[in-house]
C-alpha atoms as a PDB file:
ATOM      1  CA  UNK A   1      17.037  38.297   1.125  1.00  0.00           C
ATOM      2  CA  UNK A   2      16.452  39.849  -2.388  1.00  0.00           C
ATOM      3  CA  UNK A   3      13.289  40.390  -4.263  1.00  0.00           C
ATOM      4  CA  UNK A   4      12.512  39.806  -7.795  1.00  0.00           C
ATOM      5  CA  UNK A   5       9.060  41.632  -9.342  1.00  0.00           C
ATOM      6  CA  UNK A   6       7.294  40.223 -12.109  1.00  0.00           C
ATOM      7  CA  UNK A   7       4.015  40.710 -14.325  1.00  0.00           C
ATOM      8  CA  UNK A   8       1.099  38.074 -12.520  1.00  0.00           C
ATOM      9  CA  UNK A   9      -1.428  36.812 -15.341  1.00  0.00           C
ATOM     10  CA  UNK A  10      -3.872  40.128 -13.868  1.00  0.00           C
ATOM     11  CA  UNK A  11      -0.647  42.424 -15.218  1.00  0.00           C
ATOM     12  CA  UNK A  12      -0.712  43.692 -11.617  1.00  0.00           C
ATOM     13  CA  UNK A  13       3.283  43.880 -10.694  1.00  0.00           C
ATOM     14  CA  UNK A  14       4.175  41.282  -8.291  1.00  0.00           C
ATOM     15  CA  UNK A  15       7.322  40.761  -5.945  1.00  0.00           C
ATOM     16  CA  UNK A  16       8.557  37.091  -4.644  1.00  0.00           C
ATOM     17  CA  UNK A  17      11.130  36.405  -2.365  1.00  0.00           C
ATOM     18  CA  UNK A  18      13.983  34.489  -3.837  1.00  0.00           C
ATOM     19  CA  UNK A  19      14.123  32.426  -0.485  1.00  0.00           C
ATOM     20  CA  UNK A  20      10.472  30.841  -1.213  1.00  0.00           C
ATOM     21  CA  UNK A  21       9.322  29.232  -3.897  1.00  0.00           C
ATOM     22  CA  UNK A  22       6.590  30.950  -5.901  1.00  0.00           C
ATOM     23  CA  UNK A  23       3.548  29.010  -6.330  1.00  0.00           C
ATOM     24  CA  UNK A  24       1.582  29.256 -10.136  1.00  0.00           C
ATOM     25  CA  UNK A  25      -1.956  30.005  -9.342  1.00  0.00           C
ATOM     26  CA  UNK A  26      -3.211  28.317 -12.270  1.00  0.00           C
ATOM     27  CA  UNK A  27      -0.815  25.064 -12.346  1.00  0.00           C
ATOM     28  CA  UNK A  28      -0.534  25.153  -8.186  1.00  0.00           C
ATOM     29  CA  UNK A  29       3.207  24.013  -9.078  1.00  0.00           C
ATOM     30  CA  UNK A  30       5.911  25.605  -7.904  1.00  0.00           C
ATOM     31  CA  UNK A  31       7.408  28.125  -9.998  1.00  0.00           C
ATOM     32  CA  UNK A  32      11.144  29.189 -10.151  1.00  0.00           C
ATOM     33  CA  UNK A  33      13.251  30.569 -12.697  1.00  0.00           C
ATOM     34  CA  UNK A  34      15.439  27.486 -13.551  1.00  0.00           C
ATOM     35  CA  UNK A  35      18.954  27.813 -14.106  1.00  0.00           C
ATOM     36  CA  UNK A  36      20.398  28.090 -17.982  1.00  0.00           C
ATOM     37  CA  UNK A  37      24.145  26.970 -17.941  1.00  0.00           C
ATOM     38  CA  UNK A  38      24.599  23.984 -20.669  1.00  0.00           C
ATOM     39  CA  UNK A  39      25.420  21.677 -18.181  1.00  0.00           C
ATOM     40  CA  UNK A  40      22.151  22.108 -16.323  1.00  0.00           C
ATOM     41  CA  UNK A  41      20.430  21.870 -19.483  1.00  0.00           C
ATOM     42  CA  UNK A  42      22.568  18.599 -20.337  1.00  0.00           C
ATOM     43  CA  UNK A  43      21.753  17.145 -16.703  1.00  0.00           C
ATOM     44  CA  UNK A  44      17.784  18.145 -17.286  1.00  0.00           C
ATOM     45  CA  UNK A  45      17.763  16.488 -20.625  1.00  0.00           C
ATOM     46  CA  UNK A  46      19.528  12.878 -19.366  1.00  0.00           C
ATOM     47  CA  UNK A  47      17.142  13.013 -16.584  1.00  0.00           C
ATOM     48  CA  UNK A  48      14.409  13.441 -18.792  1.00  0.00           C
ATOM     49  CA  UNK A  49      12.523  16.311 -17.020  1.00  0.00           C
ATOM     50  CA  UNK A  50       9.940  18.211 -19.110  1.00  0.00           C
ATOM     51  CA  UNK A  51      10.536  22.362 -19.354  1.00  0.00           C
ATOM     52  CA  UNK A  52       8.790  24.341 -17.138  1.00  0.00           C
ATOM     53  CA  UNK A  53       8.297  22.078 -14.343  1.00  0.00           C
ATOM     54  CA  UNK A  54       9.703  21.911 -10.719  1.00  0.00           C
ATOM     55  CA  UNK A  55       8.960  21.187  -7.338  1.00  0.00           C
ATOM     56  CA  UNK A  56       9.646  22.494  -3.730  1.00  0.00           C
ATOM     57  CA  UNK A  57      13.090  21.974  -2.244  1.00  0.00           C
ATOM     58  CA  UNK A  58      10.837  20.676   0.833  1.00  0.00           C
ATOM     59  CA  UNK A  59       9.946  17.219  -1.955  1.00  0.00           C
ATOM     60  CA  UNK A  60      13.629  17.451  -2.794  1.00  0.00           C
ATOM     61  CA  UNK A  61      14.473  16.547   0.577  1.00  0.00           C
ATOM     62  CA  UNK A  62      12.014  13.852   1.874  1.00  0.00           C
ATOM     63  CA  UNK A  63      12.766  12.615  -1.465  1.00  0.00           C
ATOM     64  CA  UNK A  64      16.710  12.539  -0.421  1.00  0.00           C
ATOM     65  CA  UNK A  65      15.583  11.334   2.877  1.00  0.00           C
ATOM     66  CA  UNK A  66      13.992   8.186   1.652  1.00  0.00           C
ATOM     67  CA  UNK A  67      16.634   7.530  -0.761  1.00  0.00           C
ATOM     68  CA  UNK A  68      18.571   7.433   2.023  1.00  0.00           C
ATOM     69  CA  UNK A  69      16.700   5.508   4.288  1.00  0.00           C
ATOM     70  CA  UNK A  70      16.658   2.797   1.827  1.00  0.00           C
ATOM     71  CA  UNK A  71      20.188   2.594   1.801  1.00  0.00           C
ATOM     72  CA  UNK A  72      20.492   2.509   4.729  1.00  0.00           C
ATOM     73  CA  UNK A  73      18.390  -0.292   5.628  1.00  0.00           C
ATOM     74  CA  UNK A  74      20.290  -2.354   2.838  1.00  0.00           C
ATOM     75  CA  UNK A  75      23.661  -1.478   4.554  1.00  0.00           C
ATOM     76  CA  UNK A  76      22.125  -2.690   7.847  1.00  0.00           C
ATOM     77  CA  UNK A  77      21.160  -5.393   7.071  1.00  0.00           C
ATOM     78  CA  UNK A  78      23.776  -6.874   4.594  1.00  0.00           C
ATOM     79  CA  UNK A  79      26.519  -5.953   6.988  1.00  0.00           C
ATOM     80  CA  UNK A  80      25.146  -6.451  10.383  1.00  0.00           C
ATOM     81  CA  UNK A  81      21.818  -8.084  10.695  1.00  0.00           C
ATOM     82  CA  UNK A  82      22.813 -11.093   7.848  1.00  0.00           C
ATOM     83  CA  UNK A  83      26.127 -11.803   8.523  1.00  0.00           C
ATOM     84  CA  UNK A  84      25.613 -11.671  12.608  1.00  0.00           C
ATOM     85  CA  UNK A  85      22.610 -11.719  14.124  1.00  0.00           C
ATOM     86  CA  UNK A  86      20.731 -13.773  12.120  1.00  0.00           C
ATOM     87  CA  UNK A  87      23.268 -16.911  11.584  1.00  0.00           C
ATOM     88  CA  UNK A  88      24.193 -16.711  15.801  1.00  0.00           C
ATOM     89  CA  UNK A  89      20.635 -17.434  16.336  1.00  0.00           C
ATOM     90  CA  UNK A  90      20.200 -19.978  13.114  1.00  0.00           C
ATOM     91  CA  UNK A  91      18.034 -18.686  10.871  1.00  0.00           C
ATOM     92  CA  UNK A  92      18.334 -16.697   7.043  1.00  0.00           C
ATOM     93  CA  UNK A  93      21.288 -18.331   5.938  1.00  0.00           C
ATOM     94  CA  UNK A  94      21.510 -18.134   2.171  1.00  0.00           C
ATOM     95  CA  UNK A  95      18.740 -15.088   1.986  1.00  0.00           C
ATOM     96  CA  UNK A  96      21.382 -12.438   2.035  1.00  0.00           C
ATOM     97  CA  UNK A  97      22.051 -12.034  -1.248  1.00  0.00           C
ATOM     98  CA  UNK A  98      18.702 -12.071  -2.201  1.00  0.00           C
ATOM     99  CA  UNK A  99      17.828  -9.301  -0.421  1.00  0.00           C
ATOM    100  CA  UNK A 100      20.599  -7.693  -1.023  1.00  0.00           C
ATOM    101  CA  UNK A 101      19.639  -7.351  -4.659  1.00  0.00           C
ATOM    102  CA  UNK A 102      15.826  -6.486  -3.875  1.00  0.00           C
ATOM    103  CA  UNK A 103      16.941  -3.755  -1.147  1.00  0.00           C
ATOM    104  CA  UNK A 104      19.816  -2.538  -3.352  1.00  0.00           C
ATOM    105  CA  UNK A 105      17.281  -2.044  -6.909  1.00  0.00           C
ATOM    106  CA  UNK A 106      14.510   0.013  -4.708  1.00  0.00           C
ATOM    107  CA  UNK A 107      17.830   2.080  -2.977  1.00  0.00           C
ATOM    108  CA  UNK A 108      18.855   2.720  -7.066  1.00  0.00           C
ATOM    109  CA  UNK A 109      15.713   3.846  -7.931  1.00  0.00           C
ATOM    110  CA  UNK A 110      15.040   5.545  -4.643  1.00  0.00           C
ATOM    111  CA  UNK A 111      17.983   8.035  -5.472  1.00  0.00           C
ATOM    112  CA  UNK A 112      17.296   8.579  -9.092  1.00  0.00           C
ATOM    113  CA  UNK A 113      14.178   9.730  -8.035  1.00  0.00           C
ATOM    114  CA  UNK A 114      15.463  12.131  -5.893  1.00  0.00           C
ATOM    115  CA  UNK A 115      18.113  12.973  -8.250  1.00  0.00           C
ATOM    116  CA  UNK A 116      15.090  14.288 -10.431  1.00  0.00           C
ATOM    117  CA  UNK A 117      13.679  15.998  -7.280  1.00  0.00           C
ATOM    118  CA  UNK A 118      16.396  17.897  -6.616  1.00  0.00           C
ATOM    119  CA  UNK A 119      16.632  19.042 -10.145  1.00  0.00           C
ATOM    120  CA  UNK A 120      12.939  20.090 -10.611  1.00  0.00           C
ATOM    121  CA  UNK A 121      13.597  21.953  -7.792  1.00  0.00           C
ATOM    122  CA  UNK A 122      16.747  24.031  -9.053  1.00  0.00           C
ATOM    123  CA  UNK A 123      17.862  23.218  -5.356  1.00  0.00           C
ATOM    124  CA  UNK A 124      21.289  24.803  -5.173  1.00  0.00           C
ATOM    125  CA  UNK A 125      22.891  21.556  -3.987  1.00  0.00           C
ATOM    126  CA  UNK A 126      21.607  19.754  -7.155  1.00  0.00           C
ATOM    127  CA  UNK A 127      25.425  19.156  -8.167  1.00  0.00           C
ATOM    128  CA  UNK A 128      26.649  17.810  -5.013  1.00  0.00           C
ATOM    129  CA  UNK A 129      23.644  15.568  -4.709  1.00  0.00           C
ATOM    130  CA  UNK A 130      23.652  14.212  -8.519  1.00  0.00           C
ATOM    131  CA  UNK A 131      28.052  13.282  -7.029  1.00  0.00           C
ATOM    132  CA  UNK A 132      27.038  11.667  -4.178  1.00  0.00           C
ATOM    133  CA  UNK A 133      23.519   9.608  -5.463  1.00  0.00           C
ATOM    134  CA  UNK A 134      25.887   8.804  -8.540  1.00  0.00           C
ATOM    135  CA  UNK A 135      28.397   7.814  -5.963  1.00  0.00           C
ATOM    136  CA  UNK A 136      25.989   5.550  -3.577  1.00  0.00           C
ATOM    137  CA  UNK A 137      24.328   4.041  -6.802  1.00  0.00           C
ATOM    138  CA  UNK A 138      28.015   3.016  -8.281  1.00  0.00           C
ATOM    139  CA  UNK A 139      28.592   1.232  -4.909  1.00  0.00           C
ATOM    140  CA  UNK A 140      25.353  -0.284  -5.248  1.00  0.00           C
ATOM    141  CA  UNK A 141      25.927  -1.866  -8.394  1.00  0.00           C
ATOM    142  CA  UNK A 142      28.985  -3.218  -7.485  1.00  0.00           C
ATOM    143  CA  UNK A 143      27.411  -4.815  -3.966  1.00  0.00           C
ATOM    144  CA  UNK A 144      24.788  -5.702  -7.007  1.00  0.00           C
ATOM    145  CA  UNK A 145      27.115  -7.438  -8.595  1.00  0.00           C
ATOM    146  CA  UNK A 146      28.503  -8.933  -5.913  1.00  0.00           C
ATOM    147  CA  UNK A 147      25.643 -10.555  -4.672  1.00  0.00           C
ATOM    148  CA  UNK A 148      24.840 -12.310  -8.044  1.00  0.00           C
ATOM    149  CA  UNK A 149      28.059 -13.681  -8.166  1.00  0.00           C
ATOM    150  CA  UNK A 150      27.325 -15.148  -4.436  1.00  0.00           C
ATOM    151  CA  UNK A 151      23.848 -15.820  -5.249  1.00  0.00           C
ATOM    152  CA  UNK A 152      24.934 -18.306  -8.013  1.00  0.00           C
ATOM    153  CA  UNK A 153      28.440 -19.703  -5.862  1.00  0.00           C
END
């Protein structure tokens, strides 16, 4: 584990951990030297985060967490509880689709907000997290899609 030392706003010389996140005594944000490559910058700018900001990699991942938990509720219950249990006792036919499209908007949104999370946070898995979420949310607007199209059959 390495150190970095820099300058608090007393001048006194100061040395964080580069495993923790550094907390701004004045803000009470997190502080953490964000990375500069363009196509950080690039991702930063199309998720319209403001400079200077970020948050913990602990909000990064409850973030991630209830992204995922949204999804997958929606998977469970477009491809178990509606098309099986629900019909073999008699009830919820036609709803499907319906909630499909509900559960499958708050999962979008869900992971674009932890898309931004994980960005704030300069978490080092930002990357494979912005592939996947972009993944999930492409699948998503297909099922989307999908459901319209049944929703109006």
């Amino acid at each position: 584990m390495s150190t970095t030392a820099h300058n608090d706003t007393s001048g006194e010389l100061v040395e964080i951990s580069e495993a923790e996140d550094a907390v701004d005594p004045i803000a009470g944000q997190a502080v953490r030297p964000q990375s500069s490559s363009s196509a950080d910058r690039f991702m930063r700018r199309v998720l319209r985060l403001p400079e200077g900001t970020s948050s913990t990699a602990a909000e990064a991942r409850s973030a991630f967490q209830k992204s995922l938990a949204f999804t997958t509720c929606r998977c469970l219950l477009m491809y178990i509880i509606f098309p099986f249990v629900l019909p073999a006792v008699g009830i919820a036919s036609g709803v499907g689709p319906v909630v499909g499209i509900l559960i499958g908007i708050l999962a979008m949104i869900s992971i674009v907000y932890s898309i931004r999370r994980f960005w704030r946070a300069d978490h080092s898995k930002r990357w494979h997290y912005t592939i996947f979420g972009t993944a999930i949310i492409a699948f998503l607007v297909w099922a989307t899609i999908a459901d319209t199209i049944n929703l109006f059959d």
